[in-house]
N, C-alpha and C. Protein backbone atom coordinates (compact mmCIF):
# COMPACT_ATOMS: atom_id res chain seq x y z
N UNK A 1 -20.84 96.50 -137.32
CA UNK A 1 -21.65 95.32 -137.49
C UNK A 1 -20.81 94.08 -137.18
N UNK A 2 -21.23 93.22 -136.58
CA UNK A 2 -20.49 92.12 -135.95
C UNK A 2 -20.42 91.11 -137.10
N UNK A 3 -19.37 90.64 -137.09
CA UNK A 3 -19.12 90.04 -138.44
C UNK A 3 -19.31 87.81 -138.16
N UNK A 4 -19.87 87.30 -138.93
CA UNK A 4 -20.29 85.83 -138.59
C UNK A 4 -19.28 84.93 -138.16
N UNK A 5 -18.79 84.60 -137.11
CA UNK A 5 -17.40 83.63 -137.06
C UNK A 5 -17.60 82.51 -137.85
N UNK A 6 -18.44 81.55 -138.10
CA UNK A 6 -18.65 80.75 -139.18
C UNK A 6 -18.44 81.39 -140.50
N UNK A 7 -17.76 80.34 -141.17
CA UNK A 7 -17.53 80.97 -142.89
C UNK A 7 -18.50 79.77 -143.27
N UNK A 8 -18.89 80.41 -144.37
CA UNK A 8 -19.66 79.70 -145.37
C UNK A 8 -18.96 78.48 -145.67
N UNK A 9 -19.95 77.52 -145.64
CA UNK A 9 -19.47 76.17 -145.94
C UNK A 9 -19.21 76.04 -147.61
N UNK A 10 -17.66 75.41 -148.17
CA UNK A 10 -17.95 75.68 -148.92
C UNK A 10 -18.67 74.71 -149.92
N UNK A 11 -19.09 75.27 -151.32
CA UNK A 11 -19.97 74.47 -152.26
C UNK A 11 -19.33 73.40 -152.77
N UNK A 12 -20.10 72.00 -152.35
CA UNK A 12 -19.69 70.91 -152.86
C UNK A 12 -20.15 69.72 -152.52
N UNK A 13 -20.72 68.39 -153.32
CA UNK A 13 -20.86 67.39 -152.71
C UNK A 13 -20.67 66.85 -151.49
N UNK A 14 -21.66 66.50 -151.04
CA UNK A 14 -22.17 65.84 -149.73
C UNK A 14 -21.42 64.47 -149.85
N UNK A 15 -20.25 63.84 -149.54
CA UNK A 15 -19.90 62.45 -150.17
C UNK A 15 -19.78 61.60 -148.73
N UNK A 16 -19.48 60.33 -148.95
CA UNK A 16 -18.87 59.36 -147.63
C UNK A 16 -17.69 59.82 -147.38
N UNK A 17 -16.81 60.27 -147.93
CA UNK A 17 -15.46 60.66 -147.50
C UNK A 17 -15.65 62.04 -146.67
N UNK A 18 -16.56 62.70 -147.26
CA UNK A 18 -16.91 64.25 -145.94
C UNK A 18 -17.46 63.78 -144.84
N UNK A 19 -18.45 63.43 -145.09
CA UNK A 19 -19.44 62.85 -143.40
C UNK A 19 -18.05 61.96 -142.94
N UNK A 20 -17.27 61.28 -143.39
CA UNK A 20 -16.23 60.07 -142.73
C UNK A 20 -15.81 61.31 -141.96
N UNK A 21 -15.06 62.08 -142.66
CA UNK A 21 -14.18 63.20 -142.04
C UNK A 21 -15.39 64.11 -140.86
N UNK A 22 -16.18 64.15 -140.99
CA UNK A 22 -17.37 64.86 -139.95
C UNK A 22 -17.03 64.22 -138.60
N UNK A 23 -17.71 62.79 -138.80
CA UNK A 23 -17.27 61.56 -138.14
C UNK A 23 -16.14 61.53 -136.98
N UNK A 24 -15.25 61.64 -137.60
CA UNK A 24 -14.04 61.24 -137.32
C UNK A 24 -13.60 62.52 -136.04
N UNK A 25 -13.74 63.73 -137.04
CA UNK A 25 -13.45 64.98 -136.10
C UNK A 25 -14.11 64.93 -134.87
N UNK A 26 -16.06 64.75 -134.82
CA UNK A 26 -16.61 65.12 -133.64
C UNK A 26 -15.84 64.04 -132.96
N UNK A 27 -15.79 62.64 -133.29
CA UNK A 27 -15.49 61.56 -132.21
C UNK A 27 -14.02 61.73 -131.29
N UNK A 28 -13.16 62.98 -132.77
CA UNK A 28 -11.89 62.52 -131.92
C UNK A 28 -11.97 64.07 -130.91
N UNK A 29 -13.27 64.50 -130.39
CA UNK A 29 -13.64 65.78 -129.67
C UNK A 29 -14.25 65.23 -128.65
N UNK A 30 -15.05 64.60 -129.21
CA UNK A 30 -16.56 64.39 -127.96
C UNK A 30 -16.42 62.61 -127.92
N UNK A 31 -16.71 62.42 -126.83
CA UNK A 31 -17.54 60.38 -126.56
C UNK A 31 -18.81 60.75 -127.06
N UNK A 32 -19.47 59.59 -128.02
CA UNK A 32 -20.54 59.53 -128.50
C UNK A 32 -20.85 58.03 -128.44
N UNK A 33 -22.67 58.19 -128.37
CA UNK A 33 -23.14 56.96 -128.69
C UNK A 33 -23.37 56.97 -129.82
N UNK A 34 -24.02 55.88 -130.41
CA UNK A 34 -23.96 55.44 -132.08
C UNK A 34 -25.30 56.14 -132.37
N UNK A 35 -26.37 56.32 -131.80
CA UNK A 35 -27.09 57.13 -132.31
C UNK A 35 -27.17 58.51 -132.07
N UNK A 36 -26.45 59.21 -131.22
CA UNK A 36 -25.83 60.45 -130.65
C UNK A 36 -24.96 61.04 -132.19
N UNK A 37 -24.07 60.44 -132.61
CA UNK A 37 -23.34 60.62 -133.62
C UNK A 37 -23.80 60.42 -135.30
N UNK A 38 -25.14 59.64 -135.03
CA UNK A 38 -25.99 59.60 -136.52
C UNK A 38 -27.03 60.53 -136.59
N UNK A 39 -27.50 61.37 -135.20
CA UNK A 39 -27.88 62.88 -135.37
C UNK A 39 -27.15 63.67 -135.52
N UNK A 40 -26.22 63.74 -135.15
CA UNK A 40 -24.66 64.89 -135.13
C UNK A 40 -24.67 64.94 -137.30
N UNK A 41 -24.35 63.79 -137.39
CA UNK A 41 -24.20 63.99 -138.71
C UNK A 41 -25.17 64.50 -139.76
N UNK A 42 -26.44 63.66 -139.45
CA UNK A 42 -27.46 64.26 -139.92
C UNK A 42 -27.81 65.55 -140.31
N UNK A 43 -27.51 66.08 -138.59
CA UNK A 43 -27.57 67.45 -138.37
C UNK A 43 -26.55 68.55 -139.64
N UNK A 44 -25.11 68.26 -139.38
CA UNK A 44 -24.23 68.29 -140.49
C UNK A 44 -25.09 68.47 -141.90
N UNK A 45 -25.03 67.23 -142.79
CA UNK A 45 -25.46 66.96 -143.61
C UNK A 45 -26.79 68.23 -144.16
N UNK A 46 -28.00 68.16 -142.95
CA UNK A 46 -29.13 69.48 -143.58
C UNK A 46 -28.27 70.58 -143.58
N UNK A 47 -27.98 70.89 -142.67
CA UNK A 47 -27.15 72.26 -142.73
C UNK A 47 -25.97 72.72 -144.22
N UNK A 48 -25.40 71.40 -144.44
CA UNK A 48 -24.84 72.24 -145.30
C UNK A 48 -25.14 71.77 -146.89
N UNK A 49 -26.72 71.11 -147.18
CA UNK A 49 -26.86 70.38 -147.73
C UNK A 49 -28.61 72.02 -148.02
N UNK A 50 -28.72 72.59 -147.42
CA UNK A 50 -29.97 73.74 -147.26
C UNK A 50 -29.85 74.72 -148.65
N UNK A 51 -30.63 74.89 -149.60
CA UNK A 51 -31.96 74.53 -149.09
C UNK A 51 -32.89 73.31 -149.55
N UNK A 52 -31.61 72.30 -150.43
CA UNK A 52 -32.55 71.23 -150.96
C UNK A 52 -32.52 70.11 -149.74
N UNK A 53 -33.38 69.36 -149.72
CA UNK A 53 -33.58 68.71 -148.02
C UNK A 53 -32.22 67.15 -148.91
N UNK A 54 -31.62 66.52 -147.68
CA UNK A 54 -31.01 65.44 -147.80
C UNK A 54 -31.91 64.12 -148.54
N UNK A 55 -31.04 63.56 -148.83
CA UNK A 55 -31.83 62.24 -149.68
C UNK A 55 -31.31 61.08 -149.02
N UNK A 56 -31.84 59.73 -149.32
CA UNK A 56 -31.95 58.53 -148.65
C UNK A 56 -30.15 58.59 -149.21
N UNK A 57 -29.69 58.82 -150.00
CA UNK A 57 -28.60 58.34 -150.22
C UNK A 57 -27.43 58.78 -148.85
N UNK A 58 -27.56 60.02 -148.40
CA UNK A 58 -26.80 60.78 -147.31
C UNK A 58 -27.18 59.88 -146.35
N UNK A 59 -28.49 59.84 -145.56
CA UNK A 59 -28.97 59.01 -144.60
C UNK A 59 -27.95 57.30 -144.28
N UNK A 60 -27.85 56.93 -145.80
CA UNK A 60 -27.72 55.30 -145.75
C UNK A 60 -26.01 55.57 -145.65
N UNK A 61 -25.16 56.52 -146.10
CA UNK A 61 -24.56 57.56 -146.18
C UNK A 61 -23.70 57.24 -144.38
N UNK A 62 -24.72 57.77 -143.94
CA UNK A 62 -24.62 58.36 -142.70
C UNK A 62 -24.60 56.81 -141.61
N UNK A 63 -26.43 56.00 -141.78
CA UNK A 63 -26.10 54.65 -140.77
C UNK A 63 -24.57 54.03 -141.46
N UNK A 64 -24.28 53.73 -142.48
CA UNK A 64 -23.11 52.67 -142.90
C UNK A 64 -21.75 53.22 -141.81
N UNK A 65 -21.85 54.54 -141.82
CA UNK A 65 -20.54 55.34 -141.27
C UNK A 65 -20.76 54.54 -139.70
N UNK A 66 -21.61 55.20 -139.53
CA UNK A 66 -21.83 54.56 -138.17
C UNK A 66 -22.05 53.35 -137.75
N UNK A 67 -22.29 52.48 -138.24
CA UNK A 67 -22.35 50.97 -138.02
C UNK A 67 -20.55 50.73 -138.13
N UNK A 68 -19.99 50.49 -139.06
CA UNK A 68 -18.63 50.81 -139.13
C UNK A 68 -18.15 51.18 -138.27
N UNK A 69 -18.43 52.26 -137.74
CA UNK A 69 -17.59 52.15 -136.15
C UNK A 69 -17.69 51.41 -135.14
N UNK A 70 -18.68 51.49 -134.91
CA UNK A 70 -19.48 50.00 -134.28
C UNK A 70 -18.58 49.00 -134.43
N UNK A 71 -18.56 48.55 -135.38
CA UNK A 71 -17.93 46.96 -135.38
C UNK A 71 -16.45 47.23 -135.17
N UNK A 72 -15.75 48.63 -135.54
CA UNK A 72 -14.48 48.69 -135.56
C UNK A 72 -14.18 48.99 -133.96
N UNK A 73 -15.11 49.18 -133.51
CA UNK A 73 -14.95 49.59 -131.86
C UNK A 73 -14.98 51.05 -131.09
N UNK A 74 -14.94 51.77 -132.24
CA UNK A 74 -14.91 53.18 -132.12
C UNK A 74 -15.95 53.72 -131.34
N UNK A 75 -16.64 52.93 -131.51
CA UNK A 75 -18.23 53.81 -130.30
C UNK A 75 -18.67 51.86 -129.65
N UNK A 76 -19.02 51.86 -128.78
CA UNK A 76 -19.29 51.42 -127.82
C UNK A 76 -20.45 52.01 -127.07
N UNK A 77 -21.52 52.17 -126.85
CA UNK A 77 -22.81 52.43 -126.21
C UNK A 77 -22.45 52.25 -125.10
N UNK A 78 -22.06 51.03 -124.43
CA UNK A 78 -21.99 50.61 -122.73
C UNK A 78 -21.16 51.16 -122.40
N UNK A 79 -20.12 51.09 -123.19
CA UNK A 79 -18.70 51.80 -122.29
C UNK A 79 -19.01 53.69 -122.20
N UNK A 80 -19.38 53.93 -123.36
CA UNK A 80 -20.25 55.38 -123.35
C UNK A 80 -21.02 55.37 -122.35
N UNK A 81 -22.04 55.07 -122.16
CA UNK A 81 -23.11 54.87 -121.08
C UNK A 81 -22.25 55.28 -119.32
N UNK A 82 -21.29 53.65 -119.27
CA UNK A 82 -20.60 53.46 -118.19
C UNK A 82 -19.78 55.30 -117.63
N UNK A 83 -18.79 55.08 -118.78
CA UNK A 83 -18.46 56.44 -118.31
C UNK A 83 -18.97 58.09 -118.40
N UNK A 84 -19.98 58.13 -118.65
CA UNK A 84 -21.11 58.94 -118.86
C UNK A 84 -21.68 59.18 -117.28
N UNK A 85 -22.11 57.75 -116.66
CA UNK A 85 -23.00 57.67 -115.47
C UNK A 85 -21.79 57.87 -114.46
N UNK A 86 -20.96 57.17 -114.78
CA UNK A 86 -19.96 57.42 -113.85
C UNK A 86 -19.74 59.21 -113.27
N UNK A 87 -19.61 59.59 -114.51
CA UNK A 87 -18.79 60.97 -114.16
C UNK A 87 -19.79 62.05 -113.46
N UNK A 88 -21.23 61.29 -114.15
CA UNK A 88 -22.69 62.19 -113.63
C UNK A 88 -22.82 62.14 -112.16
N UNK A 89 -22.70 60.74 -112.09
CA UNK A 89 -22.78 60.42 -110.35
C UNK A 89 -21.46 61.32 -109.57
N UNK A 90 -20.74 61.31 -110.02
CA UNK A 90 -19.61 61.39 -109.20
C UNK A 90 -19.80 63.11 -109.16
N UNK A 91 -20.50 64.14 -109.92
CA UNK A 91 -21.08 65.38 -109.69
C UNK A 91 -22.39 65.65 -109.13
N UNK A 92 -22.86 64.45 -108.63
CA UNK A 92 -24.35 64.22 -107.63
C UNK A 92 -25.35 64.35 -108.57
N UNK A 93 -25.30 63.32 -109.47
CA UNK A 93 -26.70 63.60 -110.24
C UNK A 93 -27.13 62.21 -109.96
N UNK A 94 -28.35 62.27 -109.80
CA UNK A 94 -29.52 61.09 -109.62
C UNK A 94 -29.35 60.05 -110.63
N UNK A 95 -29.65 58.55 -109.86
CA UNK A 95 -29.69 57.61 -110.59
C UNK A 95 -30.65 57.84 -112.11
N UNK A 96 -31.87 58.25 -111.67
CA UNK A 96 -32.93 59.08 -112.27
C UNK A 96 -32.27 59.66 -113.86
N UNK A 97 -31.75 61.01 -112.91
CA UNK A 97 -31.42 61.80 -114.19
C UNK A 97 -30.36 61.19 -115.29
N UNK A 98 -29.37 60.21 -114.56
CA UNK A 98 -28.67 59.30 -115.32
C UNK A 98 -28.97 58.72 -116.38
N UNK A 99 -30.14 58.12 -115.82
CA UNK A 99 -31.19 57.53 -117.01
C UNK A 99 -31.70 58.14 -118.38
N UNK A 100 -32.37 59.10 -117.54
CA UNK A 100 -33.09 60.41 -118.63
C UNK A 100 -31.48 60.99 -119.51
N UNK A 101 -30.80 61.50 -119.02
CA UNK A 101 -29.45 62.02 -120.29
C UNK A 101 -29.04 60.60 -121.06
N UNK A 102 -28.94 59.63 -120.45
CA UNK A 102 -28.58 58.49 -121.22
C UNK A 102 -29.53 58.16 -122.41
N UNK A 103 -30.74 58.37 -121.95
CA UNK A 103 -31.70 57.93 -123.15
C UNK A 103 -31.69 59.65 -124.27
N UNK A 104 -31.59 60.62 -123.73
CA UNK A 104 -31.55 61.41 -124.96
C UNK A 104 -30.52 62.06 -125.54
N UNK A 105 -29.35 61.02 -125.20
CA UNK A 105 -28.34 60.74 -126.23
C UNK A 105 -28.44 59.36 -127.02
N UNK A 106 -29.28 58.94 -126.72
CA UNK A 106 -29.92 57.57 -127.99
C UNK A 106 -29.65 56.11 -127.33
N UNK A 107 -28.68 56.31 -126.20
CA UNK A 107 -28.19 54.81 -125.75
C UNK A 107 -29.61 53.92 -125.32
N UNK A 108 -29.45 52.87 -125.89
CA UNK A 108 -30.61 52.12 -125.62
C UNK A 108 -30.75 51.30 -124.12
N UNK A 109 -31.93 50.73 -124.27
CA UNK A 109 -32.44 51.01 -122.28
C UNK A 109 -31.59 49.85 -122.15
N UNK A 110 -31.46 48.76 -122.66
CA UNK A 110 -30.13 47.29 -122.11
C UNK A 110 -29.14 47.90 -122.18
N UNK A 111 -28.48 48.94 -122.84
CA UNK A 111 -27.04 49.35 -122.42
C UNK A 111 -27.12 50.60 -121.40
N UNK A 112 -27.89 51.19 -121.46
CA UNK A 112 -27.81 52.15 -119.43
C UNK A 112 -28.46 51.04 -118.73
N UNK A 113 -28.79 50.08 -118.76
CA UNK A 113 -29.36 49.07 -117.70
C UNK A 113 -27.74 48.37 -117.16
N UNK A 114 -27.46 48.14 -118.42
CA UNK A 114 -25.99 47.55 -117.99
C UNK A 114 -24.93 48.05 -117.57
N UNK A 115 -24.98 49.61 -117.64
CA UNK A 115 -24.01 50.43 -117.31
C UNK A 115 -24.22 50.68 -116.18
N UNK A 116 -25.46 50.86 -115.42
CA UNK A 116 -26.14 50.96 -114.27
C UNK A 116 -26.19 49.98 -113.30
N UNK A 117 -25.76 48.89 -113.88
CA UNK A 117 -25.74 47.68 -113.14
C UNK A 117 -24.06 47.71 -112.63
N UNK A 118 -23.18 47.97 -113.46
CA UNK A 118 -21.82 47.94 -113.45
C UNK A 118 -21.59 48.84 -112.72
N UNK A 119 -22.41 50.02 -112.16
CA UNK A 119 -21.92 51.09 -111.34
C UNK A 119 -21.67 50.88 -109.88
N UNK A 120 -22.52 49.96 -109.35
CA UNK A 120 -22.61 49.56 -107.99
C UNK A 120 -21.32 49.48 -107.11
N UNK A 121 -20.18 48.71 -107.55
CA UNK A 121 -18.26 48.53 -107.18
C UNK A 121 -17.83 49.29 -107.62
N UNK A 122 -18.39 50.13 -108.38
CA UNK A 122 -17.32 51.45 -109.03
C UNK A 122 -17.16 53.11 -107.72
N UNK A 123 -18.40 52.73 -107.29
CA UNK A 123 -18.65 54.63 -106.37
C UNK A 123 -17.54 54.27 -105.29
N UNK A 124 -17.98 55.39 -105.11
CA UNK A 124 -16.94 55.75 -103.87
C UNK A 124 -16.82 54.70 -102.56
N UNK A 125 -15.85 53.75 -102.13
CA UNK A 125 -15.99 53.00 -101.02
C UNK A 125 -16.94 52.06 -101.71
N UNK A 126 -17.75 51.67 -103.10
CA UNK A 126 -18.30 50.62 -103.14
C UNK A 126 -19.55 51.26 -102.96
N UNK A 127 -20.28 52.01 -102.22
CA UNK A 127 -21.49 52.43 -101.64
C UNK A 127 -22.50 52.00 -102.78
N UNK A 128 -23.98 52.54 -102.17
CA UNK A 128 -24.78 52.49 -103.33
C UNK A 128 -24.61 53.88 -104.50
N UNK A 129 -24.68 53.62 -105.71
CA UNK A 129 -24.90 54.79 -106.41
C UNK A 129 -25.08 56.01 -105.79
N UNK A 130 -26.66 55.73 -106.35
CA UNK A 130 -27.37 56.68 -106.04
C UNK A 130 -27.85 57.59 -104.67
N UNK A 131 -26.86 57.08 -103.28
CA UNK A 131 -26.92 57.61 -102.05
C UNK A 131 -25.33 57.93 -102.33
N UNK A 132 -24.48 57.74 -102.55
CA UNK A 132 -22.97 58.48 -102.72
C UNK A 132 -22.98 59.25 -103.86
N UNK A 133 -24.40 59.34 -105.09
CA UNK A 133 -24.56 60.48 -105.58
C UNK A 133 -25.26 61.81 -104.78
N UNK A 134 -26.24 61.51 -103.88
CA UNK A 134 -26.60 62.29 -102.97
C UNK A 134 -25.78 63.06 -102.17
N UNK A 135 -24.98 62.05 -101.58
CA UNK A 135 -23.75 62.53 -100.81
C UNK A 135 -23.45 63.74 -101.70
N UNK A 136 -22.53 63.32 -102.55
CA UNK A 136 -22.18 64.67 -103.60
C UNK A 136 -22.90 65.84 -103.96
N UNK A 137 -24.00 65.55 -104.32
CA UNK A 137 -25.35 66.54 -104.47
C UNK A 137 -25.23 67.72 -103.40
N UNK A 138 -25.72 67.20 -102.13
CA UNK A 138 -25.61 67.72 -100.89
C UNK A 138 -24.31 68.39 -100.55
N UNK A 139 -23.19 67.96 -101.08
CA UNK A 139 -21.91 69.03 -100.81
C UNK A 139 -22.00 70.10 -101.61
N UNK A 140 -22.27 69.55 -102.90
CA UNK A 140 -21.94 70.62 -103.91
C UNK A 140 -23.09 71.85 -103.46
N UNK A 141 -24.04 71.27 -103.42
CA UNK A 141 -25.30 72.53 -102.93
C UNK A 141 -25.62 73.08 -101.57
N UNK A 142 -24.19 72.58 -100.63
CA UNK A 142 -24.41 72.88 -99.25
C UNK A 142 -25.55 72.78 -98.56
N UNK A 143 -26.28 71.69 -98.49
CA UNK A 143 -27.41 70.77 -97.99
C UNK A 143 -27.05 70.24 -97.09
N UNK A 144 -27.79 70.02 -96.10
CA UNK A 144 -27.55 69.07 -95.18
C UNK A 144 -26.46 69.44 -94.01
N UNK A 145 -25.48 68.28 -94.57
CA UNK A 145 -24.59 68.15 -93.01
C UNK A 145 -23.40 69.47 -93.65
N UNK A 146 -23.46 69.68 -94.82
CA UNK A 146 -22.92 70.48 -95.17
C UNK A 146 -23.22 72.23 -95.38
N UNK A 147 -24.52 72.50 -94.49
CA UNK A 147 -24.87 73.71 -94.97
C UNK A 147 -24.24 74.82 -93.84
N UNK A 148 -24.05 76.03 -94.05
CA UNK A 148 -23.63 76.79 -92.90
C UNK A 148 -24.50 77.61 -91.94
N UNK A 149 -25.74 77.53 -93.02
CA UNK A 149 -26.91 78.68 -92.18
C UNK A 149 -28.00 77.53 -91.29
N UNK A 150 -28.95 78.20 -90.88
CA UNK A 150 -29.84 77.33 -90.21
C UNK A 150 -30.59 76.18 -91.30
N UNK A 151 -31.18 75.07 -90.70
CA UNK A 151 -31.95 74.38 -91.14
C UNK A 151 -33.40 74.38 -91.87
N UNK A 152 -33.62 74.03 -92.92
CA UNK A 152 -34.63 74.41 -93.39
C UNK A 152 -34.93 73.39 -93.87
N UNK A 153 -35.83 72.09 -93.58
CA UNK A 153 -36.00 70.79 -93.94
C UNK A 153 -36.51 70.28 -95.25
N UNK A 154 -37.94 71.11 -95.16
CA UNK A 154 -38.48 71.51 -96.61
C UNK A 154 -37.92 71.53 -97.67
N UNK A 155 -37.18 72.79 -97.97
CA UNK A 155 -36.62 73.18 -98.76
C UNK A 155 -35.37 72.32 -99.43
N UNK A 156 -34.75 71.38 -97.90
CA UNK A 156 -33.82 70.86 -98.77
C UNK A 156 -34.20 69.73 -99.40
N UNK A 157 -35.04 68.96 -98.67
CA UNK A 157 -36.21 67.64 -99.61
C UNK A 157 -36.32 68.02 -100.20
N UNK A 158 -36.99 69.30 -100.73
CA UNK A 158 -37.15 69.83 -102.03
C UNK A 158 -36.72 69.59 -103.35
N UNK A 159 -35.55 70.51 -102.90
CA UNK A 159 -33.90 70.18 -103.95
C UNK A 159 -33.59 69.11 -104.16
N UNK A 160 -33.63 68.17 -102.89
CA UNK A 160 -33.18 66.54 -103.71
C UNK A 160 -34.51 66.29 -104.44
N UNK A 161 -35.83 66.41 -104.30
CA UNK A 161 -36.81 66.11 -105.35
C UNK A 161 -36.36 66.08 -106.64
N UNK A 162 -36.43 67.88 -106.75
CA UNK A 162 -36.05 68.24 -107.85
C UNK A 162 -34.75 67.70 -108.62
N UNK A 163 -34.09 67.10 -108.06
CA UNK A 163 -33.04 66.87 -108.30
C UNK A 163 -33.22 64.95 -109.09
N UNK A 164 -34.56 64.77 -108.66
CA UNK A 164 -34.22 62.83 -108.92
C UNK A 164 -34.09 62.50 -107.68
N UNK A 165 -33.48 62.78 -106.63
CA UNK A 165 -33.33 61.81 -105.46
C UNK A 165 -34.78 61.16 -104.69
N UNK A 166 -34.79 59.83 -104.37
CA UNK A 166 -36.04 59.23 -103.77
C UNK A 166 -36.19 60.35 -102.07
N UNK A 167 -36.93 60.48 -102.13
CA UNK A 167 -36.91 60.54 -100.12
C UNK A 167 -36.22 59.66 -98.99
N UNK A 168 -36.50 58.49 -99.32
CA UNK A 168 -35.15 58.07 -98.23
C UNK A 168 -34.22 58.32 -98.21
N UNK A 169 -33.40 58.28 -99.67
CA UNK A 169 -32.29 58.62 -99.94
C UNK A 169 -31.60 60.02 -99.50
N UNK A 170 -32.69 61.28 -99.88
CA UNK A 170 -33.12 61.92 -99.12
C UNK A 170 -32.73 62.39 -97.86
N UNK A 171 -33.94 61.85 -97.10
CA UNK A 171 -33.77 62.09 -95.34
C UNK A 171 -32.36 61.29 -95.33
N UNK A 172 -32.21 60.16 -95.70
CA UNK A 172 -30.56 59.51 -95.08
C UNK A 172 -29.61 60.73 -95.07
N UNK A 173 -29.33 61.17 -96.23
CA UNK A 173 -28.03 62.58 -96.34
C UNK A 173 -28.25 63.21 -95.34
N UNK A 174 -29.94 63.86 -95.54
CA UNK A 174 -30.24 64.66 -94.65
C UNK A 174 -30.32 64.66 -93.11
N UNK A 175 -30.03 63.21 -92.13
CA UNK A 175 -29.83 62.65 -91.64
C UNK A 175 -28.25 63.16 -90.55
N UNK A 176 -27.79 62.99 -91.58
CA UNK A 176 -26.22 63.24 -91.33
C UNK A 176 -26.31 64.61 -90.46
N UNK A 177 -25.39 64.47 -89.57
CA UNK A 177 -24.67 65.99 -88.51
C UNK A 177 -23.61 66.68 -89.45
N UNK A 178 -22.88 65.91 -89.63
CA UNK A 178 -21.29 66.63 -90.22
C UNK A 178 -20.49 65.70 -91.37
N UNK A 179 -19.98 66.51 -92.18
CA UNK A 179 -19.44 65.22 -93.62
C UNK A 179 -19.31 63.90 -92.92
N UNK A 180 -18.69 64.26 -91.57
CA UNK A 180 -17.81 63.15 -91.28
C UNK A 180 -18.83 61.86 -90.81
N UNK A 181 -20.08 62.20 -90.81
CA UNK A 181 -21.00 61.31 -90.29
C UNK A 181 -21.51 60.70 -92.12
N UNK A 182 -21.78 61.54 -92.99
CA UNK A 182 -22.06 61.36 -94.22
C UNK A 182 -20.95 59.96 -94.77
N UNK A 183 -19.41 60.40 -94.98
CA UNK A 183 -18.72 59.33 -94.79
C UNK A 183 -19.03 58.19 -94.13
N UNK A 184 -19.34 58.48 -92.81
CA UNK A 184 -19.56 56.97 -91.80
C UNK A 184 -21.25 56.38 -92.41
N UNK A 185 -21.79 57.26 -93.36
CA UNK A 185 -22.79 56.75 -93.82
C UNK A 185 -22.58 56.00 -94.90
N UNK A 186 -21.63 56.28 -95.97
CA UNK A 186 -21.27 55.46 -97.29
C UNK A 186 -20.66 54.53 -96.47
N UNK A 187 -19.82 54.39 -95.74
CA UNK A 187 -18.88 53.02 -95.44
C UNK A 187 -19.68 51.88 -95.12
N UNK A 188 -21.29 52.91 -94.16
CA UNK A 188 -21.97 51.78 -93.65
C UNK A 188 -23.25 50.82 -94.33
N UNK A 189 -23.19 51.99 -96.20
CA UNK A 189 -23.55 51.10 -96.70
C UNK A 189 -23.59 50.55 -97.51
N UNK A 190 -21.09 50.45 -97.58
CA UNK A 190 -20.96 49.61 -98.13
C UNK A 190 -20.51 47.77 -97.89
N UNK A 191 -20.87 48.21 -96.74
CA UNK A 191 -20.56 47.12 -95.51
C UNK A 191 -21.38 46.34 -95.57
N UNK A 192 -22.93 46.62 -95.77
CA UNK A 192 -24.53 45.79 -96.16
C UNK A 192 -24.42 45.44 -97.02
N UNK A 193 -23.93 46.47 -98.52
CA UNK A 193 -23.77 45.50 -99.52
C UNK A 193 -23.17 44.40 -99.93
């Protein structure tokens, strides 16, 4: 019989000094936003708080912890956000989907607006985002100028659909002969911008 790798949590008050220490551990593991990390705890808290449900005291418990970091600097939303979108784009994910993971980690829509705004001088050569996220997309999934078998047009519109990418954005990748034209495509439009 396979035995539980979790040990029983053990029995004892739910206090500010445990959730602090909760706190403290996920953040010094994971980047979190401020409301990303007041479900994390939450989450915490029922679990080892089962089977009597949590009380307003844990909750208030829980925002104070987190506001507190906040002001101490420890979480940052934008800078979360920023390097969040950054790292998404830079693995070909859609301006789109950027959005959507940003919002259901809690960051609110003025701080991915602002992180999104800040991305523009950051990509590769300056380019636009969300077409030097394509770029990437298209390598990683051997699309386009990057595929080895025959052409299949459909199918690869498709994938960028599915993926968040607009259609222009789209046909542009799709556009491309060979990386090396894909390249001469970011340079050229970071040259417009």
């Amino acid at each position: 019989m396979k035995e539980n790798r979790r040990e029983a949590a053990p029995a004892g008050p739910v206090d500010k000094a445990l959730i602090e220490r909760w706190a403290l551990a996920y953040l010094d593991r994971f980047p979190s936003s401020a409301e990303n990390l007041r479900r994390v705890l939450s989450r915490r808290v029922r679990r080892r708080m089962a089977p009597e449900k949590p009380g307003t005291a844990e909750a208030s418990i829980i925002v104070g912890i987190v506001d507190h970091h906040r002001e101490t600097g420890l979480i940052d939303d934008v800078v979360y956000a920023t390097s969040r979108a950054k790292s998404r784009l830079r693995r070909g994910q859609s301006l789109n989907r950027v959005r959507a993971g940003l919002a259901s980690k809690g960051v609110a829509a003025g701080d991915v607006a602002a992180a999104i705004a800040g991305l523009s001088g950051d990509t590769a050569d300056g380019a636009d985002p969300d077409l030097a996220a394509a770029c990437a997309f298209a390598g990683r999934r051997r699309l386009g100028p990057f595929r080895a078998g025959p052409q299949d047009a459909a199918r690869e519109l498709s994938a960028f659909a599915r993926a968040g990418f607009t259609r222009p954005v789209a046909e542009k990748v799709l556009g491309c002969t060979d990386p090396a034209a894909v390249a001469a495509l970011l340079q050229d439009t970071q040259g417009a911008g």
